[in-house]
Protein backbone atom coordinates (compact mmCIF):
# COMPACT_ATOMS: atom_id res chain seq x y z
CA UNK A 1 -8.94 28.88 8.01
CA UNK A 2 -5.41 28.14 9.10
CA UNK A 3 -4.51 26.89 12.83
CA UNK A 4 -6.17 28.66 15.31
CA UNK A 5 -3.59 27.49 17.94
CA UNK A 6 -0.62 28.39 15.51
CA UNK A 7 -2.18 31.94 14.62
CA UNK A 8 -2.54 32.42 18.68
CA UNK A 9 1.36 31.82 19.26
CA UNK A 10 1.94 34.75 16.16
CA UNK A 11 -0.45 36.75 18.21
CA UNK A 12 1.51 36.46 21.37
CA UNK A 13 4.50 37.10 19.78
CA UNK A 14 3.21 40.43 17.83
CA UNK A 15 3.80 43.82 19.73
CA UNK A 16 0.81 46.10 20.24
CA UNK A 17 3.13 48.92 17.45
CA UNK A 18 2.96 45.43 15.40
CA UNK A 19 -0.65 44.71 15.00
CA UNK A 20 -1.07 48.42 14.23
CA UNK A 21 1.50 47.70 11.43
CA UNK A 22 -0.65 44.97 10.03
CA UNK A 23 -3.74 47.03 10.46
CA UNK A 24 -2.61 49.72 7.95
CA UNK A 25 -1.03 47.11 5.47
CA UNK A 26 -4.89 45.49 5.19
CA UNK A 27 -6.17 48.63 4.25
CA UNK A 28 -6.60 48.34 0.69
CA UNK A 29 -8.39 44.61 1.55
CA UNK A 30 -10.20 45.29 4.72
CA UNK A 31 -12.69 47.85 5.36
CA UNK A 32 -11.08 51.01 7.55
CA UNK A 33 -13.99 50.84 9.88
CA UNK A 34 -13.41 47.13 10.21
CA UNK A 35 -9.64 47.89 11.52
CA UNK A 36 -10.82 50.33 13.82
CA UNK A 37 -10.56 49.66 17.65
CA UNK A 38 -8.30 46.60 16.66
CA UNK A 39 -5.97 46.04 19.33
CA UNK A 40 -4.58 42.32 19.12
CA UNK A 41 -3.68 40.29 16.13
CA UNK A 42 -6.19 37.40 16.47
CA UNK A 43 -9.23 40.08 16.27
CA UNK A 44 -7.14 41.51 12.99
CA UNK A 45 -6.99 37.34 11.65
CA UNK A 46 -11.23 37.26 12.38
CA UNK A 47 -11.38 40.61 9.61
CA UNK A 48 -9.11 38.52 7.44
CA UNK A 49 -11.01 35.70 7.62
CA UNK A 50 -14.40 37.45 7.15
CA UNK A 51 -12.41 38.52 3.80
CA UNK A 52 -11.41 35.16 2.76
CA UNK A 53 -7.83 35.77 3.00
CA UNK A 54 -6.82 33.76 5.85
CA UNK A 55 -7.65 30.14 3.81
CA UNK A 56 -4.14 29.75 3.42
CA UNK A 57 -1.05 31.12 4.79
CA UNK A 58 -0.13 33.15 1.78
CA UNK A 59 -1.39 36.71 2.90
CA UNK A 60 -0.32 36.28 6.58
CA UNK A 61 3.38 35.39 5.04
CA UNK A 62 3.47 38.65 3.17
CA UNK A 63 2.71 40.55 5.98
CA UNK A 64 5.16 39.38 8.68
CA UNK A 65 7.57 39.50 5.82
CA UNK A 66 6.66 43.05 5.80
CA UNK A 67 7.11 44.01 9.16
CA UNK A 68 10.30 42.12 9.64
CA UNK A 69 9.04 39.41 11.76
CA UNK A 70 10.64 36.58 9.56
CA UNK A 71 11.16 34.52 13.28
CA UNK A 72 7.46 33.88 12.95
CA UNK A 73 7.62 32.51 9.21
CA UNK A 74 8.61 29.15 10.64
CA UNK A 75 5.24 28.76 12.39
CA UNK A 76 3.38 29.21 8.84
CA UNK A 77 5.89 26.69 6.80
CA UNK A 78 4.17 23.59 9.54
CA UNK A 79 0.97 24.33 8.11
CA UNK A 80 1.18 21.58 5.39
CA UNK A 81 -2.44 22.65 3.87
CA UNK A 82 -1.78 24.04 0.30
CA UNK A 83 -4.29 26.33 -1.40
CA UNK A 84 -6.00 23.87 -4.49
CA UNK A 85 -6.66 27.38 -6.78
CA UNK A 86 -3.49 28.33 -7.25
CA UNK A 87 -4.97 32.17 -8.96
CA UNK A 88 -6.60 33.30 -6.51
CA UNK A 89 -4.80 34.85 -3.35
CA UNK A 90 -3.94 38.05 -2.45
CA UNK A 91 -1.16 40.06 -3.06
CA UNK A 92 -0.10 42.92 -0.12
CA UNK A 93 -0.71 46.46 -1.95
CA UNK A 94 2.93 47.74 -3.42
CA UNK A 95 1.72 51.05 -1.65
CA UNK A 96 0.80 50.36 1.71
CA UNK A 97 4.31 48.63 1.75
CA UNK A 98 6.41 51.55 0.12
CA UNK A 99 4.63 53.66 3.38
CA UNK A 100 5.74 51.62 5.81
CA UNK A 101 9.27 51.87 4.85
CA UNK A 102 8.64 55.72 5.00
CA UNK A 103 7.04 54.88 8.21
CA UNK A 104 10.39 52.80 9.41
CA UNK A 105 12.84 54.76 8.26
CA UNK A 106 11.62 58.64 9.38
CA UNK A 107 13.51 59.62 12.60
CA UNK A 108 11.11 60.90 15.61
CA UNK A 109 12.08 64.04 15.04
CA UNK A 110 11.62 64.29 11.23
CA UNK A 111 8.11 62.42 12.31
CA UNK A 112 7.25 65.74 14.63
CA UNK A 113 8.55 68.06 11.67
CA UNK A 114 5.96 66.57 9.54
CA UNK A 115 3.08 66.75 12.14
CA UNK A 116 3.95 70.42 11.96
CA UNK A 117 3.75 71.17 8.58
CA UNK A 118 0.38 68.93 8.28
CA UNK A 119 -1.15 71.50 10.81
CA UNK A 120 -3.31 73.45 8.51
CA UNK A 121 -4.54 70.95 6.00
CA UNK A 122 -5.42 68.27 8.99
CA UNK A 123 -6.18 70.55 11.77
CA UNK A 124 -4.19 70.69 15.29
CA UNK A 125 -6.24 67.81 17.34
CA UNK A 126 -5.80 65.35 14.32
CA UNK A 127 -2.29 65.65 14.15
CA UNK A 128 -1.97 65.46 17.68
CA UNK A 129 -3.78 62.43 17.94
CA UNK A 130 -1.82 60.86 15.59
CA UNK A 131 1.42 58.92 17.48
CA UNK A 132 2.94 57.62 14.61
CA UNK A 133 3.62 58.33 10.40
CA UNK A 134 0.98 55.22 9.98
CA UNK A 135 -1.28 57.47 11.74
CA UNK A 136 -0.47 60.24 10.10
CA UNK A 137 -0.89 58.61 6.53
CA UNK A 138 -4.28 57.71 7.47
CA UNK A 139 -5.08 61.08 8.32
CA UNK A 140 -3.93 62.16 5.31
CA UNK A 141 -5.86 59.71 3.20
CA UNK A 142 -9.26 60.46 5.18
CA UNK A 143 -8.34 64.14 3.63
CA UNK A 144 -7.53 63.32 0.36
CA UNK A 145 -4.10 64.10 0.66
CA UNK A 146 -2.28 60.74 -0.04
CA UNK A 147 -3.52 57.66 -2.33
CA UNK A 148 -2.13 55.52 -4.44
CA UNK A 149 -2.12 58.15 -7.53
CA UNK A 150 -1.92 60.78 -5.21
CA UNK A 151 1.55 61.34 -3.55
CA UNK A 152 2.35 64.96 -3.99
CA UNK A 153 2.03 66.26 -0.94
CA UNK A 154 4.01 63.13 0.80
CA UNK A 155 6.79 64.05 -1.79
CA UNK A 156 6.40 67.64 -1.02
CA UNK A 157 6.72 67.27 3.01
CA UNK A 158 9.78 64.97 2.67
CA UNK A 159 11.46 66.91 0.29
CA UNK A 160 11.89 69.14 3.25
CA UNK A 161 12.63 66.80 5.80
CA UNK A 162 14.20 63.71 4.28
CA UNK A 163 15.37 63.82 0.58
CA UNK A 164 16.48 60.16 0.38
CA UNK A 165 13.01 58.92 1.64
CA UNK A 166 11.10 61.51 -0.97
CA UNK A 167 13.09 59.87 -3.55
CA UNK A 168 11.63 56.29 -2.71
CA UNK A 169 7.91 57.66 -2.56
CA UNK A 170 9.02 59.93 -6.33
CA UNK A 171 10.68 56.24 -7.35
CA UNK A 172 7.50 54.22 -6.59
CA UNK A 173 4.79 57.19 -8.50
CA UNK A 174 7.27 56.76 -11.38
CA UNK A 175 7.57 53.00 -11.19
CA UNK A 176 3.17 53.19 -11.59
CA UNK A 177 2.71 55.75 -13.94
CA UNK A 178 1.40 58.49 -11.46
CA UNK A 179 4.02 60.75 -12.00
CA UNK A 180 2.45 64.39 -11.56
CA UNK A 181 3.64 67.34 -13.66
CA UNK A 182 3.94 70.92 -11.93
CA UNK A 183 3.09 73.88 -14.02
CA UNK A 184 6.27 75.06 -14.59
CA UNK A 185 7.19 71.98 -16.93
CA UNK A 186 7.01 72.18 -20.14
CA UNK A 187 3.50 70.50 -22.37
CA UNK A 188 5.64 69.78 -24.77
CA UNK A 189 6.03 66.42 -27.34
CA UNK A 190 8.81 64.44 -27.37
CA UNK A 191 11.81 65.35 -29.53
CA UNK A 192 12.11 62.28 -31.74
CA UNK A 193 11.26 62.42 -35.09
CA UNK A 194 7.66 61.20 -35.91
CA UNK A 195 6.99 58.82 -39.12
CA UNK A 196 3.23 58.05 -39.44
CA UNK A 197 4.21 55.44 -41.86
CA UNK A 198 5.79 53.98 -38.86
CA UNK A 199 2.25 53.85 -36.54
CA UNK A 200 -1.03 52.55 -36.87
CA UNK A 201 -3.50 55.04 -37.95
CA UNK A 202 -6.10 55.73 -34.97
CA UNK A 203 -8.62 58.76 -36.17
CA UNK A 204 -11.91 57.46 -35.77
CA UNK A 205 -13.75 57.83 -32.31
CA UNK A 206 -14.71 55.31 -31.07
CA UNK A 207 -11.19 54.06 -32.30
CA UNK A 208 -12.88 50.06 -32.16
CA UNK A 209 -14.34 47.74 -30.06
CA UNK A 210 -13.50 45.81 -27.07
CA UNK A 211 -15.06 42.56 -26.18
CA UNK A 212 -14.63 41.44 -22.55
CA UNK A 213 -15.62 37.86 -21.79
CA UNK A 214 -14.94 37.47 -18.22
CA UNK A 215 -16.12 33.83 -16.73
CA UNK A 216 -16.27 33.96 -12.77
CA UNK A 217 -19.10 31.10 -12.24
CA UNK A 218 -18.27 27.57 -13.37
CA UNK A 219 -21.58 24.96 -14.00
CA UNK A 220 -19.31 22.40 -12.58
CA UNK A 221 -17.37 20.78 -9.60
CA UNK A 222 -14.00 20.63 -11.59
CA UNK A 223 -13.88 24.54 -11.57
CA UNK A 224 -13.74 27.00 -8.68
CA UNK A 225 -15.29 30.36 -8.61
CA UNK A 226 -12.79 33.23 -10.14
CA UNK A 227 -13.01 35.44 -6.77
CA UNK A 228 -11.76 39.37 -7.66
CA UNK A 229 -12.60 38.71 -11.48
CA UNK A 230 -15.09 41.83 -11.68
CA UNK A 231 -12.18 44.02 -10.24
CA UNK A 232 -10.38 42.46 -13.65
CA UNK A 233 -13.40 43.70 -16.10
CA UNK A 234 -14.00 47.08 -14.24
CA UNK A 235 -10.81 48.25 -14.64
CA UNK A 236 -10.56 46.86 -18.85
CA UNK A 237 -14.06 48.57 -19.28
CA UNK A 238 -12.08 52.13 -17.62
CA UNK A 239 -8.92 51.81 -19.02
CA UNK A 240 -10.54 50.85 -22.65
CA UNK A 241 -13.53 53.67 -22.56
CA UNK A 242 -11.08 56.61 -21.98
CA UNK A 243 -8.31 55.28 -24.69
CA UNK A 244 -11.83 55.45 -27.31
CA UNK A 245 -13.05 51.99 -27.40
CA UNK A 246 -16.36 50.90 -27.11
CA UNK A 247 -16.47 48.31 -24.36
CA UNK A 248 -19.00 45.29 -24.51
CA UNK A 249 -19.07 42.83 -21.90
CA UNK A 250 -20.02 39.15 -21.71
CA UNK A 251 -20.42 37.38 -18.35
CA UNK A 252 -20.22 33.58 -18.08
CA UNK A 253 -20.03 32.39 -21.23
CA UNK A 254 -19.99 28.15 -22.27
CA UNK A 255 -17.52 27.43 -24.34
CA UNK A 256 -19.72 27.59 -27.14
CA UNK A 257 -21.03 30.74 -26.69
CA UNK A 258 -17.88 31.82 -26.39
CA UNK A 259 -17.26 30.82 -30.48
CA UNK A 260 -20.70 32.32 -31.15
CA UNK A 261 -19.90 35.52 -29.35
CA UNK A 262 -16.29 35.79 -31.53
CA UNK A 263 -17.92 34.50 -34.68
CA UNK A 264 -20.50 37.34 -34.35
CA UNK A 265 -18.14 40.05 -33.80
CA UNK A 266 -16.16 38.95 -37.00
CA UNK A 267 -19.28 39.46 -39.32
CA UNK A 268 -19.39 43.64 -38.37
CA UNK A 269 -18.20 45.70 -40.32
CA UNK A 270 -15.01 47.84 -39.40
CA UNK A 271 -14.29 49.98 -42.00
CA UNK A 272 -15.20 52.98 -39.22
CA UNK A 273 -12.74 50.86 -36.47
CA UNK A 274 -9.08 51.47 -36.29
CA UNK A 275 -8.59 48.82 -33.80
CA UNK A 276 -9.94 45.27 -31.87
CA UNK A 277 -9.65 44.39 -28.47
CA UNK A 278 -10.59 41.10 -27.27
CA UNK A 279 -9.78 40.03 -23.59
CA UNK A 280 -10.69 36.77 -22.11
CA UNK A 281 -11.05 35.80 -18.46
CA UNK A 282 -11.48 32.75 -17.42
CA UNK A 283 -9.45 29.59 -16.34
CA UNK A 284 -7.24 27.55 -18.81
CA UNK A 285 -4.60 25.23 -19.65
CA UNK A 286 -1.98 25.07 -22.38
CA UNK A 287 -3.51 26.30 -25.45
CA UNK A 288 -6.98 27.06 -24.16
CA UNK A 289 -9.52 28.90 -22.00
CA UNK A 290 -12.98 27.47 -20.23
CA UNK A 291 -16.24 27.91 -20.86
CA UNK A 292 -18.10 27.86 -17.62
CA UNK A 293 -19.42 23.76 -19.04
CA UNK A 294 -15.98 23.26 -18.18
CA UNK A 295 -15.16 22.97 -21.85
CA UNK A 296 -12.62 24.10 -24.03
CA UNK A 297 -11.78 27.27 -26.51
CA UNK A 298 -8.75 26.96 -28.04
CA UNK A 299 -6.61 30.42 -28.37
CA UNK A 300 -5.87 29.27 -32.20
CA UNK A 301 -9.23 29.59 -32.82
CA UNK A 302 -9.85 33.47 -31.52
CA UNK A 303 -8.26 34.55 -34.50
CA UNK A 304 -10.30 32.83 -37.30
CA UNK A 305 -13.17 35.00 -37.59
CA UNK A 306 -10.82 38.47 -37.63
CA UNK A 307 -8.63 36.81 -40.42
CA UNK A 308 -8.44 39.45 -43.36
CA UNK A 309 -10.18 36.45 -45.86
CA UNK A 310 -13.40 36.57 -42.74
CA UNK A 311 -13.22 40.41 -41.75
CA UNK A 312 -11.47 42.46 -44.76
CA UNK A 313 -12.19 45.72 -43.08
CA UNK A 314 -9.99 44.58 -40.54
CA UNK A 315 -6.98 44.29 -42.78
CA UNK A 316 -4.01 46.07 -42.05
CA UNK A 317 -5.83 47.20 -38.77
CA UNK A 318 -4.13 45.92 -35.36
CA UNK A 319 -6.13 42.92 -33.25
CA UNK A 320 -5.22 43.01 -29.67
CA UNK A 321 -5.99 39.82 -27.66
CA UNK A 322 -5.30 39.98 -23.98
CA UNK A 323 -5.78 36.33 -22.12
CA UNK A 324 -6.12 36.06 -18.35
CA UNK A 325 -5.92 32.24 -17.33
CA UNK A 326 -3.59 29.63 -16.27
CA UNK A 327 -1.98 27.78 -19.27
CA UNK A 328 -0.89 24.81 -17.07
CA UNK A 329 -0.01 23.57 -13.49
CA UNK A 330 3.79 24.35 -13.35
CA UNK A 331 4.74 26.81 -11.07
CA UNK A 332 7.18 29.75 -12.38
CA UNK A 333 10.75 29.39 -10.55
CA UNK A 334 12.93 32.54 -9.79
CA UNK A 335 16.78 33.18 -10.05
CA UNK A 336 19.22 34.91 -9.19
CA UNK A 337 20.92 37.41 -13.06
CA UNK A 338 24.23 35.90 -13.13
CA UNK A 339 27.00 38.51 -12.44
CA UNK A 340 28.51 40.40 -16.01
CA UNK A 341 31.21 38.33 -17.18
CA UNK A 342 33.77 39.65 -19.83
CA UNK A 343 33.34 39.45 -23.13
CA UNK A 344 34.99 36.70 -24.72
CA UNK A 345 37.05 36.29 -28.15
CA UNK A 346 35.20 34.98 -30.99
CA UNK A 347 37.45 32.04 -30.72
CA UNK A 348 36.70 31.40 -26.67
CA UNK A 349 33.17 30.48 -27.50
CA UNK A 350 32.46 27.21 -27.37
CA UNK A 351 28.90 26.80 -28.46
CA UNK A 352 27.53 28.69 -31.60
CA UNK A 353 23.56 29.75 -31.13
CA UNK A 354 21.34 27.80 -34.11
CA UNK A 355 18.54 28.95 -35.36
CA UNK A 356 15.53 26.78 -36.60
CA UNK A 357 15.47 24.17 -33.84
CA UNK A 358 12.58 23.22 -34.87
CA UNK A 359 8.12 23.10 -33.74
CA UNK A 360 7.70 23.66 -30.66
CA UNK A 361 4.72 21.65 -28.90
CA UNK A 362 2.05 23.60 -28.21
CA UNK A 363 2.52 27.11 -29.58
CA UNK A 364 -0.33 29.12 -31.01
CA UNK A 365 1.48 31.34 -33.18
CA UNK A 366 2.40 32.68 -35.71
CA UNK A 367 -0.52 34.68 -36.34
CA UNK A 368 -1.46 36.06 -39.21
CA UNK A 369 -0.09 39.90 -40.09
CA UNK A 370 -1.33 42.73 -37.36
CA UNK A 371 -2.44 40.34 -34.69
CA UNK A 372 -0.88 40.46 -30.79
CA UNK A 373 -1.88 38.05 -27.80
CA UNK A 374 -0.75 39.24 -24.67
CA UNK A 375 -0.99 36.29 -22.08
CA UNK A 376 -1.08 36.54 -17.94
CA UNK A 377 1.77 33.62 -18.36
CA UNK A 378 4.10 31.37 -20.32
CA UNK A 379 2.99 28.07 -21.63
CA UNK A 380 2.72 25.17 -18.96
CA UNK A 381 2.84 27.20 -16.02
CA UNK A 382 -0.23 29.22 -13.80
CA UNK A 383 -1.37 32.34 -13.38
CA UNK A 384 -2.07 34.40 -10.02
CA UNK A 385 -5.21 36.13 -8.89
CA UNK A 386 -5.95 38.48 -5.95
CA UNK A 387 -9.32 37.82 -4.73
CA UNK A 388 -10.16 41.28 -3.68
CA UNK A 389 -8.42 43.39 -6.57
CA UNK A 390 -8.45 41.05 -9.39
CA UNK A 391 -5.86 39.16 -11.37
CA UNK A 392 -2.11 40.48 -11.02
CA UNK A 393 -1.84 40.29 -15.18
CA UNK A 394 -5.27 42.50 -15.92
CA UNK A 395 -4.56 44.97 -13.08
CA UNK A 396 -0.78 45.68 -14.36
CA UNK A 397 -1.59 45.65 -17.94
CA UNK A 398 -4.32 48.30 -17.09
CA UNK A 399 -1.61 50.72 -14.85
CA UNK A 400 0.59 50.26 -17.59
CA UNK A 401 -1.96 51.35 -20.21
CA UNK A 402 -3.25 54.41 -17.68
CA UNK A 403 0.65 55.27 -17.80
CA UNK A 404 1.36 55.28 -20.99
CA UNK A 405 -1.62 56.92 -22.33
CA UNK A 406 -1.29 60.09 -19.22
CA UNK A 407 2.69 60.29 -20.47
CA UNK A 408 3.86 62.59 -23.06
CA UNK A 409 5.96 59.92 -24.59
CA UNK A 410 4.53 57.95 -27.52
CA UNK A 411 5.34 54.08 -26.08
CA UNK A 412 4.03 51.76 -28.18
CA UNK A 413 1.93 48.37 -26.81
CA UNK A 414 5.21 46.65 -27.19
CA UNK A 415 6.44 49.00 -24.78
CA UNK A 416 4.03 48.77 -22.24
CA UNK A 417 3.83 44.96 -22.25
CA UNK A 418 7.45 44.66 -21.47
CA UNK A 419 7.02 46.86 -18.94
CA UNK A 420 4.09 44.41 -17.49
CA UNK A 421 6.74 42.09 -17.95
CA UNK A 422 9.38 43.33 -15.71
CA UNK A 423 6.59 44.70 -13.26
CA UNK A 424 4.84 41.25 -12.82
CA UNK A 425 7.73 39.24 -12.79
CA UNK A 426 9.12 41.43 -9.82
CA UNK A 427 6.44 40.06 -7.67
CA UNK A 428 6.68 36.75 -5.65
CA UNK A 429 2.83 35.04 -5.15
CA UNK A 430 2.19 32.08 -2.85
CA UNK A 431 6.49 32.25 -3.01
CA UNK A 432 6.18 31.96 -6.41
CA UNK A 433 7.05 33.90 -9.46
CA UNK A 434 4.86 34.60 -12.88
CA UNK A 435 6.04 35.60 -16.21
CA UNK A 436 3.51 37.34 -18.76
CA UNK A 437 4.26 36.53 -22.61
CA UNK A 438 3.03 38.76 -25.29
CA UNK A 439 3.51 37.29 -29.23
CA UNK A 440 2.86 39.61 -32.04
CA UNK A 441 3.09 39.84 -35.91
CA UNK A 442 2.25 44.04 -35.21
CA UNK A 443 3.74 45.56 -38.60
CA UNK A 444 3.37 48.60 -37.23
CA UNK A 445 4.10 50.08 -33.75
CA UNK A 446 0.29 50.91 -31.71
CA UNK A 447 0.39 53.92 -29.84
CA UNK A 448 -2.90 54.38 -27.29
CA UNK A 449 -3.93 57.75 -26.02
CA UNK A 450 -6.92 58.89 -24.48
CA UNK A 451 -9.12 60.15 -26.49
């Protein structure tokens, strides 16, 4: 728990309009009967603590951040006490914070238009009671009007009142794949032409299996508890039944159980499988994952058993690996793009680019034909972890999956990962960025439907 003393100054600084900002933000982490009757900010920090969010000063940043009360950020950079798990902090919800901008932007009388038109689907006393938009989105979410993959009628309302803020709720569905189609557009495939030399074949139902070994409970001291990882293997074992796999999960694993577990799976026999998934949860440094002994599994050695000389029925078939764990204890850095600078003459430049500089230290590829390993981050650095909604890697990967899968556009894996990529590396955690890294030897592109 942070400074009791320091988080009573921020609650004698916060407004009363404030703390009712910060209640709706810690929605998606706190209980909604827990936020009711809240009315100052220290009984909001005794729900937060009750989570296990207030251990350090990371969630509390995000949220004065939020509301604009950077003044107060000063009083949270003289706590000195650093969180020692580095994966494992929350991350404020990308939709309670896209309604509070709708929230600060709406003019009172745009606010009393919308009351108006919610009439019939809230009822007249609701509405009245409600005395500002945050009320009114909670309203609507008690209905069933509003959610996170719900936002047509939001979009609807401001579309009459406020085009501009309709077009950053329509930017945000279409930023997470929950872009809703009316009936009056057309069910129809892309355009492009379509070469199924070009794809991996996926006929068979189930299309493959995928193996989730998700390691939350550590036998020793050296290794914390993985807070949030369920969240990470609920929403793998959704994402993966509906796109046709069957899903088999493996709970704290040693390390050699682990090998056993792979090894095992490499003996079946595939020739009915189109695909493999294999995702592993757990923590890890460069090159590796942990069992729960605390001992390592190298990534190099995942392959072996689904090598076409071990598991022929596998050949030519694709062999997704998807690795949730630290790979180090650098932290990733952010920067600002450098602005466009002309192009230059062939004879201005003054460095040629080489190619074949030579091993790199460390690196577990290349990887044998049709394999892809999708990590949460780059080599040496850490990943992030929200301890109520799982892993900020495994949670993105599976939107972007649900996305591409719901779209009528046939993006490949390649596609989606990149756009885990950009969507992850957007984020700041613990003021801190992260950087995913898929590498591939695909020889064909993977396209993932529902089935």
């Amino acid at each position: 728990m942070m400074d009791r003393l320091m988080l009573s100054r921020i609650d004698e600084e916060l407004e009363s309009s404030e703390v009712a900002a910060l209640c709706f933000l810690c929605l998606d982490v706190v209980n909604r009967k827990r936020l009711h009757g809240i009315r100052d900010a220290k009984d909001l920090f005794l729900r937060l603590e009750e989570k296990g969010l207030m251990d350090n000063s990371a969630f509390l940043y995000q949220l004065l951040d939020t509301i604009q009360r950077r003044d107060l950020l000063s009083l949270l950079e003289t706590d000195s006490r650093q969180p020692e798990e580095t994966d494992a902090n929350p991350v404020l919800s990308d939709y309670r914070v896209m309604l509070y901008q709708i929230y600060e932007d709406i003019t009172q009388e745009n606010f009393g238009k919308m009351q108006f038109l919610l009439h019939e689907e809230l009822g007249r006393k609701k509405v009245e009671n409600c005395k500002t938009p945050l009320d009114l989105f909670d309203e609507m979410e008690k209905a069933g009007l509003l959610s996170n993959t719900n936002l047509h009628e939001l979009i609807n309302v401001l579309s009459d009142l406020d085009r501009p803020l309709a077009s950053i709720v329509k930017q945000y569905q279409d930023d997470k794949g929950a872009r809703v189609y009316s009936d009056a557009e057309p069910n129809t495939q892309p355009s492009s032409s379509f070469d199924p030399a070009d794809y991996y074949s996926l006929t068979h139902n189930p299309r493959g299996v995928c193996m989730v070994i998700n390691n939350e409970l550590f036998l020793g001291a050296g290794l914390k508890r993985r807070a949030g990882a369920q969240e990470d293997t609920k929403a793998l074992q959704t994402v993966f039944n509906r796109l046709g796999f069957k899903v088999e999960i493996h709970k704290d694993l040693t390390a050699e159980a682990m090998r056993r577990e792979l090894k095992a799976l490499g003996t079946r026999n595939f020739l009915n499988d189109d695909a493999l998934v294999v995702c592993m949860l757990s923590h890890g440094e460069n090159g590796t994952v942990f069992g729960t002994d605390e001992q390592r599994v190298y990534l190099k050695e995942m392959r072996e058993p689904f090598k076409s000389g071990r598991a022929p029925t596998l050949a030519g078939k694709p062999k997704l690996f998807f690795v949730q764990a630290c790979q180090g204890e650098d932290y990733q850095r952010g920067s600002l793009p450098c602005p466009p600078r002309p192009r230059e003459d062939e004879g201005d430049r003054q460095e040629p680019l080489e190619t074949d500089a030579g091993r790199i230290e460390g690196e577990t590829v290349p990887w044998d034909a049709d394999f892809l390993l999708g990590m949460a981050t780059v080599p040496n650095c850490k990943s992030f972890r929200n301890t109520t909604t799982g892993s900020i890697y495994i949670q993105e990967l599976c939107r972007q999956l649900t996305r591409s899968a719901e779209s009528l556009e046939n993006d490949d894996i390649l596609t989606v990962l990149t756009r885990v990529n950009r969507e992850v590396s957007k984020g700041v955690y613990l003021n801190y960025k992260q950087m995913p890294e898929p590498k591939y030897t695909l020889t064909k592109k993977l396209v993932l439907k529902y089935v």
